[in-house]
Protein backbone atom coordinates (compact mmCIF):
# COMPACT_ATOMS: atom_id res chain seq x y z
CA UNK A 1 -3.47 36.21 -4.92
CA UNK A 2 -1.46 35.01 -8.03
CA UNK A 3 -0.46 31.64 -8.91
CA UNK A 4 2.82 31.38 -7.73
CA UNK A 5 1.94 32.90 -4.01
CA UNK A 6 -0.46 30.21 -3.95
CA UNK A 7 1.76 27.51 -4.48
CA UNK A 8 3.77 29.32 -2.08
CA UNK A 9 1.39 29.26 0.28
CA UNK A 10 0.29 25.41 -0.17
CA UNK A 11 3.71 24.10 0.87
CA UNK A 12 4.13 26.22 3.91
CA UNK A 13 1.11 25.54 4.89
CA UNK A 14 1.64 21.29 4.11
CA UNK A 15 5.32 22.01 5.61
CA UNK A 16 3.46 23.27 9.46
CA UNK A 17 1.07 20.48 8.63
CA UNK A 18 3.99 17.71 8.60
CA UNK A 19 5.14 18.82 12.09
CA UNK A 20 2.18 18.29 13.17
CA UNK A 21 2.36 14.03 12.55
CA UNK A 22 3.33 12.26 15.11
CA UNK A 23 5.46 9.53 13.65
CA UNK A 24 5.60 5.84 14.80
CA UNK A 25 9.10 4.94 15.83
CA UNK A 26 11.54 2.77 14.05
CA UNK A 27 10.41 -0.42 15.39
CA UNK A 28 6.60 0.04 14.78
CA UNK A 29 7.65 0.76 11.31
CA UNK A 30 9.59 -1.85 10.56
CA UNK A 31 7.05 -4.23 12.63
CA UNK A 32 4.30 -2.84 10.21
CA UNK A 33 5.41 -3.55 7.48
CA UNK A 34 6.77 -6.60 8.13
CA UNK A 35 3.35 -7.68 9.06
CA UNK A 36 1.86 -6.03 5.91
CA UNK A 37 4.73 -7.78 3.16
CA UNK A 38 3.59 -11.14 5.06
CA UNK A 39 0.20 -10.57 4.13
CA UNK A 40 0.87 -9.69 0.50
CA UNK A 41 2.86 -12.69 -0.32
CA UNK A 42 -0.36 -15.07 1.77
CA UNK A 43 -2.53 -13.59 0.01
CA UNK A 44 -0.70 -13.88 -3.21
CA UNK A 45 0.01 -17.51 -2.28
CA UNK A 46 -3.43 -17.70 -1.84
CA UNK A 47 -4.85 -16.33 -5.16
CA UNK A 48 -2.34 -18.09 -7.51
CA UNK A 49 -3.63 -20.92 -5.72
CA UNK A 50 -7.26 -20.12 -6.80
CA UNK A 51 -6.72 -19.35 -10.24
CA UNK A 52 -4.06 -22.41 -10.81
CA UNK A 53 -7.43 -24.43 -9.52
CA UNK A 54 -9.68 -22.43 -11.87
CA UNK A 55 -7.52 -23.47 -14.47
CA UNK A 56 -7.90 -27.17 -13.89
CA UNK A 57 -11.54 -27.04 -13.41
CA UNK A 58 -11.84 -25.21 -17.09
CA UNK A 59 -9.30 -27.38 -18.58
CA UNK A 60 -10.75 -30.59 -17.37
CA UNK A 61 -14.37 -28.85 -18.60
CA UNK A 62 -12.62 -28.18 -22.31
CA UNK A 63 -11.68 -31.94 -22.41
């Protein structure tokens, strides 16, 4: 099997795979990653917190 029929063969093969998924529907989608965007930006919140604290705490030891 050469090259080419095996990259042939990979993307039918990933193509019958695909139809395989079932999808979630629109509104778990968008639900999902609403959910997941509000967790980024906590847990952002949340670590610039930390390191704006771990800044103090070294300045204050510098001083």
């Amino acid at each position: 099997m050469g090259f080419f029929s095996r990259i042939v063969n990979f993307i039918k093969e990933s193509i019958e795979e695909l139809k395989k998924v079932t999808w979630p529907s629109k509104d778990t989608a968008i639900s999902s990653s609403v959910v997941v965007i509000g967790f980024i930006v906590v847990f952002a919140i949340f670590l610039s917190a930390i390191d704006w604290l771990v800044e103090l705490v070294l300045l204050a030891l510098v001083k």
